[in-house]
PDB file of N, CA and C in Angstrom:
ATOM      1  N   UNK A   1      32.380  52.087  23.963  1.00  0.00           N
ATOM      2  CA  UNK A   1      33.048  51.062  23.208  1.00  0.00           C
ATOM      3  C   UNK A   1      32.946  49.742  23.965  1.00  0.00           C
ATOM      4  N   UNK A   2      33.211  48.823  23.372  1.00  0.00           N
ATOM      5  CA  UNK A   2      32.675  47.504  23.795  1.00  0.00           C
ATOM      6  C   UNK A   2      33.663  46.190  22.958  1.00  0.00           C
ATOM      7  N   UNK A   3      34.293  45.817  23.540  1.00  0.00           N
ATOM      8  CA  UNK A   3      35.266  44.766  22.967  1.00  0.00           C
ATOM      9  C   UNK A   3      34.300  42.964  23.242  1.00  0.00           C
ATOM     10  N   UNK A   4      34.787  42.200  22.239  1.00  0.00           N
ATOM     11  CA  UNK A   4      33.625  41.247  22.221  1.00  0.00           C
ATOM     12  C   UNK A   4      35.180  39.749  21.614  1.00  0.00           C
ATOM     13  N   UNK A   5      35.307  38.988  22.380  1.00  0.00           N
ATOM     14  CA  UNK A   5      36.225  37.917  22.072  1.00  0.00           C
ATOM     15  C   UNK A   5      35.232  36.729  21.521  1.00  0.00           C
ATOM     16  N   UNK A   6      35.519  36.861  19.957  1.00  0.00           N
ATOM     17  CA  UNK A   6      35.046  35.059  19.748  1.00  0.00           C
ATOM     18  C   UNK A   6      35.926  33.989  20.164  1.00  0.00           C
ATOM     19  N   UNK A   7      34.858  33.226  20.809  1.00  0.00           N
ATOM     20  CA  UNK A   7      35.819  31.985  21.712  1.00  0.00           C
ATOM     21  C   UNK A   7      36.034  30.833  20.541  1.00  0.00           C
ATOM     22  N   UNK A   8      35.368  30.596  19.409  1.00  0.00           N
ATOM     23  CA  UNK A   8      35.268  29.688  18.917  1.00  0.00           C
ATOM     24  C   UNK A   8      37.000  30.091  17.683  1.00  0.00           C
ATOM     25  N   UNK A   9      37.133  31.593  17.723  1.00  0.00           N
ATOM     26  CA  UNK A   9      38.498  31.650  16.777  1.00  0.00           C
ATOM     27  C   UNK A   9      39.231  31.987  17.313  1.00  0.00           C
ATOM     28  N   UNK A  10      39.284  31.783  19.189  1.00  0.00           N
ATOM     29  CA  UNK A  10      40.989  32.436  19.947  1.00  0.00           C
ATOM     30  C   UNK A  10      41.793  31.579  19.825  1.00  0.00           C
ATOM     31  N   UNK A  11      42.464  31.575  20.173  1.00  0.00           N
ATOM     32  CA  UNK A  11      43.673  30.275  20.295  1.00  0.00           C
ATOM     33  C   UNK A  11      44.351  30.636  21.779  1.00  0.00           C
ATOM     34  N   UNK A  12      43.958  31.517  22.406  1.00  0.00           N
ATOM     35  CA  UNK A  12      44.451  31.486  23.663  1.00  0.00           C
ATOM     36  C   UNK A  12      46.093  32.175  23.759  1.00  0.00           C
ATOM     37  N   UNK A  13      46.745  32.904  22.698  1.00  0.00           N
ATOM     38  CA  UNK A  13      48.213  33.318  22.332  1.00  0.00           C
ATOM     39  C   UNK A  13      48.391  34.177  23.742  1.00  0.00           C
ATOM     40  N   UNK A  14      47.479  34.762  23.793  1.00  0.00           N
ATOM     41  CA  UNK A  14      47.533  35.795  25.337  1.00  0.00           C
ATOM     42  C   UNK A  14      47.982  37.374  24.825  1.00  0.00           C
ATOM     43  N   UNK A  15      48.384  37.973  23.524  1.00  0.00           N
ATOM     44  CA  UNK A  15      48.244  39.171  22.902  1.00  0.00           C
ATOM     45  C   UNK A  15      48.040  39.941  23.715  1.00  0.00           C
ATOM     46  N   UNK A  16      46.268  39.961  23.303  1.00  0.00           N
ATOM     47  CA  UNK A  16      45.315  40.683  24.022  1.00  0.00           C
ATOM     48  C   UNK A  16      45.894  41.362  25.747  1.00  0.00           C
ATOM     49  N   UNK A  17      46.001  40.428  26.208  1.00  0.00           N
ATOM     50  CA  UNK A  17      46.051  40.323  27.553  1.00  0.00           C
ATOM     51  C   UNK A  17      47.350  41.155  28.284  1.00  0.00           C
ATOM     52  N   UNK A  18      48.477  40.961  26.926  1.00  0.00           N
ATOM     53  CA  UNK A  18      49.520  41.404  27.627  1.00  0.00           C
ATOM     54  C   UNK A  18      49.332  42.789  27.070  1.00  0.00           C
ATOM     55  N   UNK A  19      49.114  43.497  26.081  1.00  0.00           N
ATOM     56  CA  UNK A  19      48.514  44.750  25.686  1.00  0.00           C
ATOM     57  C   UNK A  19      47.763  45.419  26.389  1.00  0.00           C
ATOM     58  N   UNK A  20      46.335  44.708  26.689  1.00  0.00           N
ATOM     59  CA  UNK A  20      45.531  45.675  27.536  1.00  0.00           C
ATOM     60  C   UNK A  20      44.895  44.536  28.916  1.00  0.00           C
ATOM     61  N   UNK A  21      45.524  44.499  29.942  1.00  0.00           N
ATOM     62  CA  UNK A  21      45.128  43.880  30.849  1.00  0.00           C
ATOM     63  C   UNK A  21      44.149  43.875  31.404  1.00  0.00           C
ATOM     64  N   UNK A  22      43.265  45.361  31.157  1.00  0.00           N
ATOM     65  CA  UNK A  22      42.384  45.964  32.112  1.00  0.00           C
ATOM     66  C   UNK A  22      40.953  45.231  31.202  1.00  0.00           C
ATOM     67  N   UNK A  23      41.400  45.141  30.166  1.00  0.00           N
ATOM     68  CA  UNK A  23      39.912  44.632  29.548  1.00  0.00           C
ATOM     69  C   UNK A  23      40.251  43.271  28.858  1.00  0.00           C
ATOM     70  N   UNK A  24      41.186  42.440  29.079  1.00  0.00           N
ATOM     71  CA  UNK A  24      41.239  40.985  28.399  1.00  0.00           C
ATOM     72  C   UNK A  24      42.225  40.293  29.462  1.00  0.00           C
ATOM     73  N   UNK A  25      41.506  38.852  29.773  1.00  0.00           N
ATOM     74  CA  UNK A  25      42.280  38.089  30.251  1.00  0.00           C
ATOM     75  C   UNK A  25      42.378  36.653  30.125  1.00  0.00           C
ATOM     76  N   UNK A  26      43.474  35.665  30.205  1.00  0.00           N
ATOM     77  CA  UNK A  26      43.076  33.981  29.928  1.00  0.00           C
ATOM     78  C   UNK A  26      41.844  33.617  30.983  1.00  0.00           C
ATOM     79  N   UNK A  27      41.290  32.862  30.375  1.00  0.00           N
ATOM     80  CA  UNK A  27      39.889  32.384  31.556  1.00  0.00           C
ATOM     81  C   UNK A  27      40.567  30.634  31.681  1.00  0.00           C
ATOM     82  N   UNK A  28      40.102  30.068  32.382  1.00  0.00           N
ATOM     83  CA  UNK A  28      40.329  28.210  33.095  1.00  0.00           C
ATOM     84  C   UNK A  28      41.044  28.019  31.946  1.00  0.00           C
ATOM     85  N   UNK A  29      39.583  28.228  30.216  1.00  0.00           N
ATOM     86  CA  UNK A  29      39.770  27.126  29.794  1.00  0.00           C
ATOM     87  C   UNK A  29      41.042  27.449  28.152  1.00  0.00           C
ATOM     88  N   UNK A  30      41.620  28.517  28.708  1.00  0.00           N
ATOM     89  CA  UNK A  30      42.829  28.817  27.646  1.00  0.00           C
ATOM     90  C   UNK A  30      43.001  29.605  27.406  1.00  0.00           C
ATOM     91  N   UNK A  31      41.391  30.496  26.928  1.00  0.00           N
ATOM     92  CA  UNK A  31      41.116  31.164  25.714  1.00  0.00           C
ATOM     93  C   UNK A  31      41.330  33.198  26.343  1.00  0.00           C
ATOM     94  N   UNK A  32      41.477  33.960  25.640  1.00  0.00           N
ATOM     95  CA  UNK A  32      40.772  34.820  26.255  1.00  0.00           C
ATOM     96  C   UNK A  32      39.174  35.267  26.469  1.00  0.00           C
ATOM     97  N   UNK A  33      38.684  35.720  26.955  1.00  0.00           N
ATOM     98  CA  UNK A  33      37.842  36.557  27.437  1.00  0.00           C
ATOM     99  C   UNK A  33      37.853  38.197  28.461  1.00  0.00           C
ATOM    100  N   UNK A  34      36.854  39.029  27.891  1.00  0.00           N
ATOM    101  CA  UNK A  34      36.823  40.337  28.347  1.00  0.00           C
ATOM    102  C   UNK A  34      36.460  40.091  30.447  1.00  0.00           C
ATOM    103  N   UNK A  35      36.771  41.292  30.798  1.00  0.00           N
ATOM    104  CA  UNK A  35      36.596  40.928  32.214  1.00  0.00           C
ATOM    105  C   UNK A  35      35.939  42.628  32.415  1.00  0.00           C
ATOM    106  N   UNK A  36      35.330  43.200  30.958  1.00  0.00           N
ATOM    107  CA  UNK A  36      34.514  44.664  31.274  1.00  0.00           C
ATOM    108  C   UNK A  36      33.391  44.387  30.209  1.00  0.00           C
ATOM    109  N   UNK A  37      32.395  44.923  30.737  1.00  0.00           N
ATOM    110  CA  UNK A  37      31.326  45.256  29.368  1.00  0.00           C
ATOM    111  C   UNK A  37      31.659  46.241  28.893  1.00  0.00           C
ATOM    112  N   UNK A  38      31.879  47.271  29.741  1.00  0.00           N
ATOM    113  CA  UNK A  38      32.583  48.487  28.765  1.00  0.00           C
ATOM    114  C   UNK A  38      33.437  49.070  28.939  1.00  0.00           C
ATOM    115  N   UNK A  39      34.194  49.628  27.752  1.00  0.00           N
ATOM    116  CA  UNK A  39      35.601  49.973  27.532  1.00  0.00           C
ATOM    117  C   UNK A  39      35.979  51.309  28.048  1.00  0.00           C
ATOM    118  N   UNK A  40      36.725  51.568  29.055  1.00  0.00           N
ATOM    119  CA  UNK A  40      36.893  53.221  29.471  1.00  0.00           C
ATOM    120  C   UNK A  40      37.860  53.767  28.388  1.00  0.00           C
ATOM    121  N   UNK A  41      37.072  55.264  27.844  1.00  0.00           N
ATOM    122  CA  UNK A  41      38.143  55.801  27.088  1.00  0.00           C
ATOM    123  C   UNK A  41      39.394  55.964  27.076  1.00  0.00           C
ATOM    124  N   UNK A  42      39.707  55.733  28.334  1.00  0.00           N
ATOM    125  CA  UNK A  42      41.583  55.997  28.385  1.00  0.00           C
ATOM    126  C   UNK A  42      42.063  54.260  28.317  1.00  0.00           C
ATOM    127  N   UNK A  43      41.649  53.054  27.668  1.00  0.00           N
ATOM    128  CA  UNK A  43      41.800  51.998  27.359  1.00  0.00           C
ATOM    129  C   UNK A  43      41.260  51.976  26.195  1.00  0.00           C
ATOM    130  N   UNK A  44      40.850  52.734  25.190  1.00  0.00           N
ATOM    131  CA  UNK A  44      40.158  52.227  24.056  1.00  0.00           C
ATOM    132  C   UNK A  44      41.255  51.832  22.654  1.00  0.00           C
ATOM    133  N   UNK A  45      42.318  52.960  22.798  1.00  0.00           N
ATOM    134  CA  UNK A  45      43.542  52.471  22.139  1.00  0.00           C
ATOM    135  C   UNK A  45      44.300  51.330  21.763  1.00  0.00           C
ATOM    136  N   UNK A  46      44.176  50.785  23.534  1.00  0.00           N
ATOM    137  CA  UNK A  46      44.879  49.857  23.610  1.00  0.00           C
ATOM    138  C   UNK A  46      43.970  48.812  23.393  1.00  0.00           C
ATOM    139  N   UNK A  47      42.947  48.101  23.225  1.00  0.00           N
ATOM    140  CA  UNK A  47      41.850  47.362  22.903  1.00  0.00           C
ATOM    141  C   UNK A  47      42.111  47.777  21.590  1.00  0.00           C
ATOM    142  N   UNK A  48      42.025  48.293  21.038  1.00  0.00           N
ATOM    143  CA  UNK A  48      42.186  48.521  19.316  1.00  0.00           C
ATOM    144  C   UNK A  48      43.126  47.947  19.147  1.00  0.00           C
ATOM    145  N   UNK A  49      44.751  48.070  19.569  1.00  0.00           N
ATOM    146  CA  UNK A  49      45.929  47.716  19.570  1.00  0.00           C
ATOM    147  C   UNK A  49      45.983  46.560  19.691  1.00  0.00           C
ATOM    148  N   UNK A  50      45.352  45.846  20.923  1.00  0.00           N
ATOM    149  CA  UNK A  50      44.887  44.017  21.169  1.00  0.00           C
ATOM    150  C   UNK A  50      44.090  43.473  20.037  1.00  0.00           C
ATOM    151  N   UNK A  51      43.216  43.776  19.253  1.00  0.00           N
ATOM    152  CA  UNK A  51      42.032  43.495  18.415  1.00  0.00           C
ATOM    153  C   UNK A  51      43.176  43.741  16.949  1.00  0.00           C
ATOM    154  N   UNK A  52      44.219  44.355  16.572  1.00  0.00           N
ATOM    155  CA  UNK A  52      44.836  44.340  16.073  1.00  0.00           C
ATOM    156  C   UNK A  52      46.229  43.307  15.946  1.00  0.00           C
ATOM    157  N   UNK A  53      46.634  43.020  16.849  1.00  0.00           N
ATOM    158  CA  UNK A  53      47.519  42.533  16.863  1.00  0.00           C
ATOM    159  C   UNK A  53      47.083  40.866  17.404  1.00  0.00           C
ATOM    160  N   UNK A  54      45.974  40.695  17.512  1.00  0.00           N
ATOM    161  CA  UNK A  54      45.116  38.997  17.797  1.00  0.00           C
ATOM    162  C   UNK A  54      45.631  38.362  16.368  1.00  0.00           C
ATOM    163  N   UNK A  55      45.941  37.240  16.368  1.00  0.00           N
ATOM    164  CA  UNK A  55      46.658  36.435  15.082  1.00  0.00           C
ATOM    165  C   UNK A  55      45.585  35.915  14.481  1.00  0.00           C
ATOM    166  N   UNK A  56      44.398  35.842  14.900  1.00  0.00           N
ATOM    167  CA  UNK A  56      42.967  34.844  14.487  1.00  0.00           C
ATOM    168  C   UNK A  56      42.061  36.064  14.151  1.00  0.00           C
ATOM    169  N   UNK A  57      42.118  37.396  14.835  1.00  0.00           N
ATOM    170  CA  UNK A  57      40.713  38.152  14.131  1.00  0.00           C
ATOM    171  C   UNK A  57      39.857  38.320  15.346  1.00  0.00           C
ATOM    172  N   UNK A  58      40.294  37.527  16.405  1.00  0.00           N
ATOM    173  CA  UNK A  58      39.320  36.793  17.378  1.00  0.00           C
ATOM    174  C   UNK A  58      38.332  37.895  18.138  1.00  0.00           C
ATOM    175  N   UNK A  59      39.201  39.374  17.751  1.00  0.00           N
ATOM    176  CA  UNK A  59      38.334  40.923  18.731  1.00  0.00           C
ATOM    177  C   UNK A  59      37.920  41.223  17.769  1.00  0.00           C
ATOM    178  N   UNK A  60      36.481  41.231  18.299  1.00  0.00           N
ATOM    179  CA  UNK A  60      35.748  42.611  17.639  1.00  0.00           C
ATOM    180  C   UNK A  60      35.612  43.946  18.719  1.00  0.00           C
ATOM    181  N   UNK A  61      35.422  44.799  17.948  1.00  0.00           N
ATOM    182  CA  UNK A  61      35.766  46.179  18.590  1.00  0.00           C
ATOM    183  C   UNK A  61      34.469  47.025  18.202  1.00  0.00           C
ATOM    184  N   UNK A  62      33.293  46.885  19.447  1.00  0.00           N
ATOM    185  CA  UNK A  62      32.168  47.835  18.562  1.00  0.00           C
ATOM    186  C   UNK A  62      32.148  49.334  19.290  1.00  0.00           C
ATOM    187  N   UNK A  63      32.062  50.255  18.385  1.00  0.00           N
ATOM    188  CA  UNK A  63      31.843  51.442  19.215  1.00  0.00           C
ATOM    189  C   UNK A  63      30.800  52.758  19.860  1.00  0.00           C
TER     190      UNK A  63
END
């Protein structure tokens, strides 16, 4: 699995981040971004859960 943040529709809310820490975090310039290429199964939930609960759409979730 593979989580993918569009930067151009985050808004930077921080969701993501506080949900699943291990695979999303704020970068300099606000926004989030991933800090894994790939998703360990015992985090894939919670990346679903972040990609769900993003207010913009901003995760995609490929598997």
């Amino acid at each position: 699995m593979k989580a993918i943040v569009n930067q151009e529709a985050c808004i930077g809310c921080g969701a993501c981040a506080a949900i699943c820490d291990k695979v999303f975090e704020i970068n300099d310039e606000g926004l989030s971004t991933t800090i894994t290429d790939k998703v360990e199964e015992e985090d894939s939930q919670e990346v679903r859960d972040a990609a769900d609960a993003c207010p913009t759409g901003a995760i995609l979730v490929e598997e």
